[in-house]
Protein backbone atom coordinates (compact mmCIF):
# COMPACT_ATOMS: atom_id res chain seq x y z
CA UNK A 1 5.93 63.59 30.09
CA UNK A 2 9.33 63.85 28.28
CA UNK A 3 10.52 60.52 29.03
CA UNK A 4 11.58 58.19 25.24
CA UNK A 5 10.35 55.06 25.00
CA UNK A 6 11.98 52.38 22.81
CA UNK A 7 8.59 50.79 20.68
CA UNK A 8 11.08 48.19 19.56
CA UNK A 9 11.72 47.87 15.19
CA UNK A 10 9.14 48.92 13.21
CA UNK A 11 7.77 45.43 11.71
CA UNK A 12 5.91 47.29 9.07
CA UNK A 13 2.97 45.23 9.79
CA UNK A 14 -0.37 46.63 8.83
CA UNK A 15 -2.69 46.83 11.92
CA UNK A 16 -5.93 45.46 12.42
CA UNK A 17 -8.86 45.80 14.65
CA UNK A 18 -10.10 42.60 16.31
CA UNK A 19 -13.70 42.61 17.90
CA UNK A 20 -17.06 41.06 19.01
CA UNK A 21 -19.66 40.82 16.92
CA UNK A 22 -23.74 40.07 18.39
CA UNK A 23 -24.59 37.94 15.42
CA UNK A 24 -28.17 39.55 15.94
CA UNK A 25 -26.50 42.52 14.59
CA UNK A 26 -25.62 41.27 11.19
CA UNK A 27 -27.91 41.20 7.98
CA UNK A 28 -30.72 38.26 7.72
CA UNK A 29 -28.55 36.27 4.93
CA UNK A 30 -25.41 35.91 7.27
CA UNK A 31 -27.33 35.40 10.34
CA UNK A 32 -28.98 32.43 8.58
CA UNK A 33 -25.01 31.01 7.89
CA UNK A 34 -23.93 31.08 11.70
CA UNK A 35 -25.47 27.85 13.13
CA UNK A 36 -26.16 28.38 17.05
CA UNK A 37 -23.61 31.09 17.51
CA UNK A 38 -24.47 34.15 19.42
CA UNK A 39 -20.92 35.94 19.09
CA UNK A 40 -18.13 36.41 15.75
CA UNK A 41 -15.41 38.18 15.74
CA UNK A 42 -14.47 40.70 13.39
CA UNK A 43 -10.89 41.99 11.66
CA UNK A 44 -11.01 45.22 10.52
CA UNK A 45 -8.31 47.42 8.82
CA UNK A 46 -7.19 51.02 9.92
CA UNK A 47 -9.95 52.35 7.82
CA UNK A 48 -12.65 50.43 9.55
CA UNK A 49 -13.30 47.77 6.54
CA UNK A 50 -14.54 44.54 7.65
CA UNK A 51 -11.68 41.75 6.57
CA UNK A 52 -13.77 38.73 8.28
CA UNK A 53 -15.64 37.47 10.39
CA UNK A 54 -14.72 34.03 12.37
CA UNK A 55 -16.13 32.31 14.75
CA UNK A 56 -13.74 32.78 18.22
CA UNK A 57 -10.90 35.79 19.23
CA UNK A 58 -8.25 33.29 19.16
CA UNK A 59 -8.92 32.45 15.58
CA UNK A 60 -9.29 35.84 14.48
CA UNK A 61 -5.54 37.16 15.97
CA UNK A 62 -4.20 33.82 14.41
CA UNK A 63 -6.07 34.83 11.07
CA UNK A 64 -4.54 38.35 11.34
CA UNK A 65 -1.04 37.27 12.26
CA UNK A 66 -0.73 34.39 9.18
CA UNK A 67 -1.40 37.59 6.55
CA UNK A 68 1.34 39.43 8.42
CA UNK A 69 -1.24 41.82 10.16
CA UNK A 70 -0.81 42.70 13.77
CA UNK A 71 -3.94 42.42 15.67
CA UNK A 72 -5.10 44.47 18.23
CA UNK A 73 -8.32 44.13 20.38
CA UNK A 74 -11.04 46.79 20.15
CA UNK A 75 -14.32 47.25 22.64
C-alpha cells in the first residue's frame, strides 16, 4: 500500500499502555489493599513499567490524559 495518510500534528505526548489487571495476579500485600475488587487497571509506559494501578478503565485514560500521556488500550 502506497497510499499517505495524514496522522494529524505530532502532540509529543508520551504513550501509555492501559490494561486489565486479575487482582489475583498481584503480590499478597496489594491484594490485601483492593477491598472486593476482582479487576484494576494498569498504565504502563513504552518500556512496559507499571505507572499505576486504579480501580476502573475510565479512570485510568483520565489519569493518563491529566499527565499529558496519551492512552491507548492493550489486551
Amino acid at each position: 500500500m502506497d497510499t499517505r495518510y495524514d496522522f494529524g500534528e505530532n502532540t509529543d505526548r508520551a504513550i501509555v499502555y492501559v490494561r486489565p489487571v486479575n487482582v489475583d495476579d498481584l503480590p499478597q500485600d496489594m491484594r490485601e489493599q483492593v477491598r472486593d475488587l476482582t479487576k484494576l487497571y494498569a498504565v504502563h509506559n513504552e518500556e512496559g513499567e507499571r505507572l499505576a494501578l486504579v480501580e476502573g478503565r475510565d479512570l485510568a485514560f483520565q489519569l493518563a490524559r491529566q499527565n499529558n500521556m496519551e492512552p491507548v488500550t492493550v489486551h
